[in-house]
Protein backbone atom coordinates (compact mmCIF):
# COMPACT_ATOMS: atom_id res chain seq x y z
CA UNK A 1 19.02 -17.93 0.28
CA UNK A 2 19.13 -15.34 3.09
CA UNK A 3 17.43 -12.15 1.76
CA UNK A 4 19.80 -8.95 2.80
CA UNK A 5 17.35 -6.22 1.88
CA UNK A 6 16.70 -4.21 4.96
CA UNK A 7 13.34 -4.90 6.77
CA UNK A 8 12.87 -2.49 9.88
CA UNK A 9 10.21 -4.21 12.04
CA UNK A 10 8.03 -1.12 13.98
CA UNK A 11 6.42 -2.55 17.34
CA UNK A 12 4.87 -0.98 20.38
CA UNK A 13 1.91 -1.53 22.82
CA UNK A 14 -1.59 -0.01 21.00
CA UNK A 15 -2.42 3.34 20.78
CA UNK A 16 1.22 4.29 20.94
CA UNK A 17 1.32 6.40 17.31
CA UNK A 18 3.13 3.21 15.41
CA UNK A 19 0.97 3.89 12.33
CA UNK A 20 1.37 7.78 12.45
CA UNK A 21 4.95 6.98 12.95
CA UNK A 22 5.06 4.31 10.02
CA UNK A 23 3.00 6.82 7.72
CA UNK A 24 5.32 9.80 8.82
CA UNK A 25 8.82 8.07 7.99
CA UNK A 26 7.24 6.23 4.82
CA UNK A 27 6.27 10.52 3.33
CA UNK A 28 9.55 11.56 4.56
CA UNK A 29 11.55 8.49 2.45
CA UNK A 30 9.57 9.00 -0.46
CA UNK A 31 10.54 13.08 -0.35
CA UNK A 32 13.66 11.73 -0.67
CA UNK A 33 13.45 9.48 -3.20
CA UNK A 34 14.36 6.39 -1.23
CA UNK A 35 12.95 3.16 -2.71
CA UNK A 36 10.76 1.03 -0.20
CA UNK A 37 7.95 -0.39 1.13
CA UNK A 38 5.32 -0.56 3.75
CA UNK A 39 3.78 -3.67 5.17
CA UNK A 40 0.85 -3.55 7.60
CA UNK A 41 1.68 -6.97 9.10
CA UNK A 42 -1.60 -6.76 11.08
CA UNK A 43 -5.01 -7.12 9.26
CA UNK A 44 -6.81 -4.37 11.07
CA UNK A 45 -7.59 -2.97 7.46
CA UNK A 46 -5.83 0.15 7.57
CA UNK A 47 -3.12 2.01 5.15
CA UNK A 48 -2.11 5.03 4.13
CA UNK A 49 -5.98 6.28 2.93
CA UNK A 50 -6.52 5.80 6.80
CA UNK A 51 -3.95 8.82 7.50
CA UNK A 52 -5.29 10.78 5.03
CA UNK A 53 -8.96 11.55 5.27
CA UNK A 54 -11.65 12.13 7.53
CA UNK A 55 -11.60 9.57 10.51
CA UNK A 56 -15.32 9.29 10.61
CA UNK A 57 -14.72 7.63 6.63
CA UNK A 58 -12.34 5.64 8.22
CA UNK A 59 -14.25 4.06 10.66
CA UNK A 60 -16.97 3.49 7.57
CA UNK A 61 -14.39 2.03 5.17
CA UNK A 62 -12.14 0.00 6.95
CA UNK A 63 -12.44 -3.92 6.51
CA UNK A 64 -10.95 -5.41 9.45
CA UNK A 65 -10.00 -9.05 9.46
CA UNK A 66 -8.92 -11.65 11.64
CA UNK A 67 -5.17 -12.49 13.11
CA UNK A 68 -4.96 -16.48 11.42
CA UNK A 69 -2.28 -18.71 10.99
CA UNK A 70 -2.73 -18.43 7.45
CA UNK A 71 -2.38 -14.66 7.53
CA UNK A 72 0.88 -15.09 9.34
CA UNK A 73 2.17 -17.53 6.91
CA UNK A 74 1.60 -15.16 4.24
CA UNK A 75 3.06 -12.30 5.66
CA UNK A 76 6.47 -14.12 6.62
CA UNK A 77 6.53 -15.63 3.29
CA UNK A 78 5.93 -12.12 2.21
CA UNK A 79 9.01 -10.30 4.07
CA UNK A 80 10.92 -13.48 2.87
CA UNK A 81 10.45 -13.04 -0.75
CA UNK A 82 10.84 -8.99 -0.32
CA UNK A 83 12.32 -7.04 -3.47
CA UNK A 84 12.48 -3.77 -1.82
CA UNK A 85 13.85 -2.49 1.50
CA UNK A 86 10.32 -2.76 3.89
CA UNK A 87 8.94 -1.13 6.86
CA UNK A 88 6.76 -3.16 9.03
CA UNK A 89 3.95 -2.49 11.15
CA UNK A 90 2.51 -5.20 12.95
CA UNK A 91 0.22 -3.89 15.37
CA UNK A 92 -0.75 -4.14 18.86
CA UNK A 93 1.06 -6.68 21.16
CA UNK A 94 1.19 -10.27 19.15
CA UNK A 95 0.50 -13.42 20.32
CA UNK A 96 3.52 -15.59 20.94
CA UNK A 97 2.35 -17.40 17.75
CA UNK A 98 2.41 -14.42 16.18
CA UNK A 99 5.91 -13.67 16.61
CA UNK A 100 7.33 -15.58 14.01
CA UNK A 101 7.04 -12.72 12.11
CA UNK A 102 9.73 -11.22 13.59
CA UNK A 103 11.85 -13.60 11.85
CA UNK A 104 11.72 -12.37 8.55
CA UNK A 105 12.94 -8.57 9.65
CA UNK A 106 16.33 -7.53 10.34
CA UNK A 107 16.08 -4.06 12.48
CA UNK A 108 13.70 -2.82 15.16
CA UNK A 109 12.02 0.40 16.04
CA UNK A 110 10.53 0.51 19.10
CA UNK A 111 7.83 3.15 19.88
CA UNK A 112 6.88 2.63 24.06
CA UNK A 113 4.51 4.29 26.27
CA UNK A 114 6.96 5.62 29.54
CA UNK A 115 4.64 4.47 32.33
CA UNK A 116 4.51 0.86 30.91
CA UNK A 117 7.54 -1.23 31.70
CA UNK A 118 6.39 -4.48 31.70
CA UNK A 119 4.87 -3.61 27.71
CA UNK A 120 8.50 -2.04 27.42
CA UNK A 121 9.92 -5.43 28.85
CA UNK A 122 8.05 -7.61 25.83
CA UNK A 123 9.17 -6.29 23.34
CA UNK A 124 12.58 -6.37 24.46
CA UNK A 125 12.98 -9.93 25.01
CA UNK A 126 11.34 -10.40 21.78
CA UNK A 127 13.46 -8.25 19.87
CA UNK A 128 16.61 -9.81 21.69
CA UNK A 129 15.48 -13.05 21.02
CA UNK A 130 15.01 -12.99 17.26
CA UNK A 131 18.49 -10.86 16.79
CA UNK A 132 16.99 -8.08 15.17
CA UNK A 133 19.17 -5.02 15.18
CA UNK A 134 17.77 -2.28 17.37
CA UNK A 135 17.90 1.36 15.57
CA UNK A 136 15.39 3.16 17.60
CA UNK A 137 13.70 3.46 21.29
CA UNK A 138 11.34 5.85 21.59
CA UNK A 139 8.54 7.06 23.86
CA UNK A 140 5.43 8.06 22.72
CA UNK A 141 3.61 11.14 24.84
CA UNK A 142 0.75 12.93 24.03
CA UNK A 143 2.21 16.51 25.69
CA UNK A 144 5.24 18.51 25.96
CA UNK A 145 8.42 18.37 23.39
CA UNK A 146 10.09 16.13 21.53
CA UNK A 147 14.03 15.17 23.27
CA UNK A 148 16.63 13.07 22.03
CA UNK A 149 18.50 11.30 24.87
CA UNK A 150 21.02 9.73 22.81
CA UNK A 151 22.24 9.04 18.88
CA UNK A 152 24.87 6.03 19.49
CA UNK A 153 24.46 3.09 19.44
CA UNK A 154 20.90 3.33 18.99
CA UNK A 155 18.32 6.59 19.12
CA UNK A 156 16.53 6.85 21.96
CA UNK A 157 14.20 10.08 23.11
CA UNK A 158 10.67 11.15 22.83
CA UNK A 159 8.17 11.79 20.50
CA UNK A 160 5.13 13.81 21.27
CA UNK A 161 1.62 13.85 19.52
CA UNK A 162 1.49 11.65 17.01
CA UNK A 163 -1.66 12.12 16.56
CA UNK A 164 -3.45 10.59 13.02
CA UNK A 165 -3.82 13.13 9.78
CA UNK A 166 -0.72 14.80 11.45
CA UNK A 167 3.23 14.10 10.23
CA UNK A 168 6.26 13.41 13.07
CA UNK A 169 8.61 16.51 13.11
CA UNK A 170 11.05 17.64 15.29
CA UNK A 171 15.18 16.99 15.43
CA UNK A 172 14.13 13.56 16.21
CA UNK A 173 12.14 12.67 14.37
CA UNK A 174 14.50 14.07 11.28
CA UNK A 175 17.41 11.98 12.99
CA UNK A 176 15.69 8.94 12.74
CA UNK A 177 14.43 9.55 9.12
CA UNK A 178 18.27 10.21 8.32
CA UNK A 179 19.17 6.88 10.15
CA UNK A 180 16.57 4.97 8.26
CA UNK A 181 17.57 6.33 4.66
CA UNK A 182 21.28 5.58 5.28
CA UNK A 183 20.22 2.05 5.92
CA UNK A 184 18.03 1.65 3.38
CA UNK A 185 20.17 3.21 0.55
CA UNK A 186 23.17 1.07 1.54
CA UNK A 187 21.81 -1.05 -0.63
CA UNK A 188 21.57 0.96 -4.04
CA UNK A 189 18.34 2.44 -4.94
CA UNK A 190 19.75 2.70 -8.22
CA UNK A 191 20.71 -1.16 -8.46
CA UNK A 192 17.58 -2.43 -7.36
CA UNK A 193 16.08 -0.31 -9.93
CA UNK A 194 18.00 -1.56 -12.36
CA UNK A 195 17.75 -4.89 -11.73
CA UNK A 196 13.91 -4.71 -11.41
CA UNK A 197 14.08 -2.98 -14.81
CA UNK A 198 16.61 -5.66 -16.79
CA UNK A 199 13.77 -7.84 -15.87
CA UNK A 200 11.06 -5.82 -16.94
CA UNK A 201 8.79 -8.51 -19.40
CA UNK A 202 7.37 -5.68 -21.51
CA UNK A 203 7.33 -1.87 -22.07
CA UNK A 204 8.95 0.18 -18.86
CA UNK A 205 6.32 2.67 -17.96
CA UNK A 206 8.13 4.03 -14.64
CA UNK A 207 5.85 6.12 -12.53
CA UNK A 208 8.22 6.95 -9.93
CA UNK A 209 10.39 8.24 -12.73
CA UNK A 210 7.40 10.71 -14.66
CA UNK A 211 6.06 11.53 -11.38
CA UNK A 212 9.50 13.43 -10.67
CA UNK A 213 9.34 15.28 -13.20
CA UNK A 214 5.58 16.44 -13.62
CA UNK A 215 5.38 16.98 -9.92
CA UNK A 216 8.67 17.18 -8.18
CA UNK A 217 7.68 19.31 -4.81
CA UNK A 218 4.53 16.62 -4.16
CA UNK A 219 5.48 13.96 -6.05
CA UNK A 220 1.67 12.69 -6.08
CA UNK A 221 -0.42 11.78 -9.30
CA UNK A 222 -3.57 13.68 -9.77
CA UNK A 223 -6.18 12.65 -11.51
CA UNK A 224 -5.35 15.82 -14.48
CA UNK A 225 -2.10 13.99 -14.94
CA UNK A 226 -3.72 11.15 -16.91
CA UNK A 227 -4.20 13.07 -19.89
CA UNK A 228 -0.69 13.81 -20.29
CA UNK A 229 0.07 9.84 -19.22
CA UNK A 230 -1.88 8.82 -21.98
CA UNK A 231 -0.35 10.55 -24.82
CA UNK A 232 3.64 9.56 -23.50
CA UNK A 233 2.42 5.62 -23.01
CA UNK A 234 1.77 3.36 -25.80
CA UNK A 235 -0.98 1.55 -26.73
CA UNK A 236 0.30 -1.09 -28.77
CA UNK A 237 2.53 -3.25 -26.71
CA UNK A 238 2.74 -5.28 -23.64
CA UNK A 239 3.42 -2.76 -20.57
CA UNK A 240 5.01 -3.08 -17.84
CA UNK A 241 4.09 -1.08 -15.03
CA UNK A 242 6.78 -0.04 -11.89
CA UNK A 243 6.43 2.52 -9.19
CA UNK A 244 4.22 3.50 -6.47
CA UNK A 245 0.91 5.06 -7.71
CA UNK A 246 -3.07 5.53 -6.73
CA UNK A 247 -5.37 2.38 -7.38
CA UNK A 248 -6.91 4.32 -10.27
CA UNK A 249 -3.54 5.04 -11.97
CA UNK A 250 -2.98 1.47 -12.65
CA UNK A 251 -6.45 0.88 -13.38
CA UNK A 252 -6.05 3.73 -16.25
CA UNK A 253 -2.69 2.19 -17.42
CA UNK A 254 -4.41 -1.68 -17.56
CA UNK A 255 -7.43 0.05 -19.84
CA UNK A 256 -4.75 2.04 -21.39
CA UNK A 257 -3.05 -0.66 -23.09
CA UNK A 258 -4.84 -2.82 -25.54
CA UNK A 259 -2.41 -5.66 -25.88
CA UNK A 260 -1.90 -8.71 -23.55
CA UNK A 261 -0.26 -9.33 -21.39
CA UNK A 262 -0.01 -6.22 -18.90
CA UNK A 263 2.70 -6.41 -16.03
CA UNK A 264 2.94 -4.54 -13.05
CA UNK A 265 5.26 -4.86 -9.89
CA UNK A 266 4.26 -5.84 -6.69
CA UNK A 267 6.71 -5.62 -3.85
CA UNK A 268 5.61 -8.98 -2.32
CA UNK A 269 5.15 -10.61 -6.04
CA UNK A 270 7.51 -8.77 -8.31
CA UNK A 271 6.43 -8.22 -11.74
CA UNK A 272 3.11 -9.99 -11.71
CA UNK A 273 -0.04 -10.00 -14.06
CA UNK A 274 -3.62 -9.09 -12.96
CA UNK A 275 -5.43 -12.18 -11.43
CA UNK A 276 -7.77 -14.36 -13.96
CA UNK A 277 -11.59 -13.19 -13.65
CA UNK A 278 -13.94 -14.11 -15.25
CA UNK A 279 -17.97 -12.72 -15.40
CA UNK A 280 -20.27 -15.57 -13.46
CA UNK A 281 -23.41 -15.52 -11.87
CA UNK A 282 -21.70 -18.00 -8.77
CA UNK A 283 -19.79 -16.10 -6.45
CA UNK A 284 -16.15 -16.90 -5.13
CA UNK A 285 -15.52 -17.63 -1.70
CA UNK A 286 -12.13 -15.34 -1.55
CA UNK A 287 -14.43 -11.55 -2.08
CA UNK A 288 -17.17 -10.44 -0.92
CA UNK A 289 -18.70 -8.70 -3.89
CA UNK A 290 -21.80 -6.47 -3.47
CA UNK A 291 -23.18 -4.92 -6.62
CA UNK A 292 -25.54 -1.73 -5.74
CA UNK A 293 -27.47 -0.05 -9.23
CA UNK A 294 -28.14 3.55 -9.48
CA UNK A 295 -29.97 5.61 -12.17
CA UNK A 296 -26.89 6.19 -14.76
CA UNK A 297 -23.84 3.96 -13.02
CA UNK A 298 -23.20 0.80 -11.09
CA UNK A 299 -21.03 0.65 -7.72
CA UNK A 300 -19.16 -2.62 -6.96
CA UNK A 301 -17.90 -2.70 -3.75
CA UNK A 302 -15.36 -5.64 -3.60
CA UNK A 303 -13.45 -6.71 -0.58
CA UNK A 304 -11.43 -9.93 0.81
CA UNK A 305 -13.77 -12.67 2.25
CA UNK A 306 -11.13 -12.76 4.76
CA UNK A 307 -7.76 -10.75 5.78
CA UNK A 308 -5.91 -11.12 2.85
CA UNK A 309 -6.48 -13.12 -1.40
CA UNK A 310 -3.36 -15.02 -2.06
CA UNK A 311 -2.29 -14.39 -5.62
CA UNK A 312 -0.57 -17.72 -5.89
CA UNK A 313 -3.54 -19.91 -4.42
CA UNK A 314 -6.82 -18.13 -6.44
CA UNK A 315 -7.16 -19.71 -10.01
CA UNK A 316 -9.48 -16.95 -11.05
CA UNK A 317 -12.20 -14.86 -9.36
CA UNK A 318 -15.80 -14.92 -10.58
CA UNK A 319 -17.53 -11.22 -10.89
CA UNK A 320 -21.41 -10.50 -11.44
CA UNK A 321 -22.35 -9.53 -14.74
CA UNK A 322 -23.67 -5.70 -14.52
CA UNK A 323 -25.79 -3.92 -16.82
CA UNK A 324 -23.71 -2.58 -20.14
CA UNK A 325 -25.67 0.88 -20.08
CA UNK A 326 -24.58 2.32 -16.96
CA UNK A 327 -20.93 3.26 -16.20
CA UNK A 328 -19.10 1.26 -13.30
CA UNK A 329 -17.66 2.68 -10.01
CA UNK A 330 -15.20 0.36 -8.46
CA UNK A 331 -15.07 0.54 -4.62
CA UNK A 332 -13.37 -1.67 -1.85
CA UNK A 333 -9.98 -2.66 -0.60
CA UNK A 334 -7.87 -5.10 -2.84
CA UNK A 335 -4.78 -5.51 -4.49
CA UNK A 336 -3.88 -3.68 -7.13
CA UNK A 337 -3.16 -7.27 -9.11
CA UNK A 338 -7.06 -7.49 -9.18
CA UNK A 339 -7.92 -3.99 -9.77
CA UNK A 340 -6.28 -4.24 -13.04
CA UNK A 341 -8.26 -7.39 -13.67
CA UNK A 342 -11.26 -6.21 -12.78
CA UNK A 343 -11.54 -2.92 -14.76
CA UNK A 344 -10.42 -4.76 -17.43
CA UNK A 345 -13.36 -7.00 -17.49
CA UNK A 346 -15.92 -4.78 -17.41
CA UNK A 347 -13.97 -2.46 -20.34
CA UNK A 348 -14.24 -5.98 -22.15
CA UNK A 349 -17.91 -6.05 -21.70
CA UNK A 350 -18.29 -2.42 -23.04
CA UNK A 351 -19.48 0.01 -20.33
CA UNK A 352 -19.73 3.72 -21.04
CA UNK A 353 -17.28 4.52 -18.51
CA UNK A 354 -15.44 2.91 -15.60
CA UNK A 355 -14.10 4.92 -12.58
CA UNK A 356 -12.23 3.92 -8.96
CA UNK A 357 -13.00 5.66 -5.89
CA UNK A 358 -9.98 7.20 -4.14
CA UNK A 359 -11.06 8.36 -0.09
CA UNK A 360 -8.04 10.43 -0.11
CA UNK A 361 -10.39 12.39 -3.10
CA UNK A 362 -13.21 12.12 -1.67
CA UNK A 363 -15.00 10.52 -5.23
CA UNK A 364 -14.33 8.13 -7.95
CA UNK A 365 -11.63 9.19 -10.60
CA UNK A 366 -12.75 8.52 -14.44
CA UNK A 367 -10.02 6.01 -15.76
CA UNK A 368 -12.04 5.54 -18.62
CA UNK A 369 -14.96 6.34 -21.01
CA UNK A 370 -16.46 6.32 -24.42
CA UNK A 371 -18.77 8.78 -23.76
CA UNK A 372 -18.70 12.89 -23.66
CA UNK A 373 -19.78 12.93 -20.73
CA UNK A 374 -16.79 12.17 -19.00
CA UNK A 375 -13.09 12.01 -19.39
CA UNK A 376 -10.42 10.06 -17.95
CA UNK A 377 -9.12 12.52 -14.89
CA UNK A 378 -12.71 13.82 -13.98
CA UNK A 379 -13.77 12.66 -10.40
CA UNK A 380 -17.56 11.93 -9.61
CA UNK A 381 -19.05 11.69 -6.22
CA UNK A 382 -20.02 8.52 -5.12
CA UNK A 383 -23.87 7.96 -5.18
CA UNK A 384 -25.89 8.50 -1.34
């Protein structure tokens, strides 16, 4: 079956803005309340944390992996199975291998560099020969001002300094945002909510939803907010978890709830459960798992063994056993499907107090503890 949700495929040459641009339109949707989803469909380990902080932590935190033909598989079969409307970003210039990905999207944006028409030329063709429906043509320039040439059929104009921890602005830039919304709600935020929600396995704990109303200018969970969270969500029944939060929000709302299972949505899943783990001294080939002790707490920095863990082929992950008398910061780059798991594993084995680190914060939020030392919502600096 054909899937008809919108998938706007951003390409461009490097160093052409595409993830400032992809970051800037993603904020602008979300101020608008427009249901979607970004894909990085290249693994050169960034996200939105890498738009956000300090680019000398960037160049420290990112885990870049590889361009495979398994990590093209997954992200077509990704885009395939989408449940919300998706932006992509895939990179650099692809490999004609590569391309296939362009299969699996249904729109282009195309951000150029003026002085490069063969790079111009590529991308083209490609788009052209994969049918995807152009809605944008831009050049990228470092100097001068933003112009838009044209509106109909397609946009086309220039975008100047997109430069990273910066947003797009300009008429253009808001022309193209408009463009992009009316797309993307043409296919009822409302219904895919609802349908998403119908479906929901356990208790509807909508984050999107409370998120409006606690903070309706920013729309962004702080770590305060968990308090309040806490004392709205029950304790005593299977959850399930839908909206786009912080790593350490759903790793408060897995410890949260004391009754199995816990559900949360995945755009690329749907409504999923957090990957088995188990505590074992052997190590699993899919994370790279380094385990680093300190005088009061433990930091486990956890990453992918390669680009990507595929839900559907891992059985379970194995995790060191850590000492029970220190508290637990968890540090690294994974899915939020084995966040969950993993906090709740080492609440199982009865730390003091577990925590995630957020860059964006600059420490590691409390998400839970048993101790007065700390509360869930304090944030702790990460050891040196």
């Amino acid at each position: 079956m054909v899937n008809l949700l919108p998938a706007i495929l951003i390409g461009g040459p490097p160093h052409a803005g595409k993830s400032v641009l992809t970051y800037s339109i993603s904020q602008a949707l979300r101020k608008r309340n427009v249901d979607h989803y970004v894909i990085r469909a290249c693994p050169d380990g960034e996200g939105d944390w890498s738009q956000e902080i300090d680019q000398r932590a960037v160049s420290r935190l990112r885990f870049k992996g590889d361009w495979t033909p398994d990590f093209v598989k997954r992200i077509c079969r990704d885009l395939e199975r989408r449940h919300l409307p998706l932006i992509v970003d895939i990179g650099g210039r692809p490999e004609q291998w590569q391309t296939v990905i362009f299969r699996y999207c249904t729109h282009s944006l195309l951000l150029l560099h003026p002085d490069n028409e063969e790079t111009a030329n590529f991308w083209r063709r490609h788009i052209a020969a994969y049918g995807l429906l152009p809605l944008a043509q831009l050049y990228s320039v470092l100097d001068g001002i933003s112009t838009i040439t044209s509106e109909t059929p397609i946009i086309t104009g220039t975008l100047v300094a997109l430069h990273r921890n910066t947003l797009a602005q300009g008429p253009l830039f808001d022309l193209l945002v408009e463009r992009i919304a009316s797309l993307f709600t043409s296919y009822s935020s409302e219904e895919l909510r609802r349908g998403h929600f119908d479906s929901a396995p356990g208790e509807l704990v909508d984050v999107d939803m409370l998120i409006q109303k606690w903070a309706p200018q920013s729309k962004l969970w702080r770590p305060g907010m968990l308090s309040p969270l806490f004392k709205k969500v029950p304790q005593d029944r299977p959850l399930a978890v839908y909206g786009r939060g912080t790593n350490w929000l759903y790793a408060a709302l897995a410890i949260h709830s004391n009754v199995e299972p816990f559900y949360q949505f995945d755009s690329r899943l749907g409504s999923t459960t957090p990957l088995p783990v188990q505590p074992d001294l052997s190590t699993s080939p899919e994370v790279q798992i380094v385990s680093s002790e300190y005088n009061h707490l433990t930091v486990l920095a956890v990453h992918p063994a390669s680009d990507h863990i595929d839900y559907e082929q891992v059985k379970y992950l194995a995790f060191p056993p850590i000492s029970t008398d220190r508290g637990l910061i968890l540090s690294g780059k994974i899915p939020f499907w084995l966040v969950t798991a993993v906090v709740r594993l080492y609440r199982s084995a009865g730390l003091p107090w577990i925590a995630c680190y957020h860059p964006q914060l600059e420490g590691a939020v409390i998400i839970y503890s048993r101790t007065k030392t700390y509360a869930p919502g304090d944030i702790i600096l990460m050891p040196i």
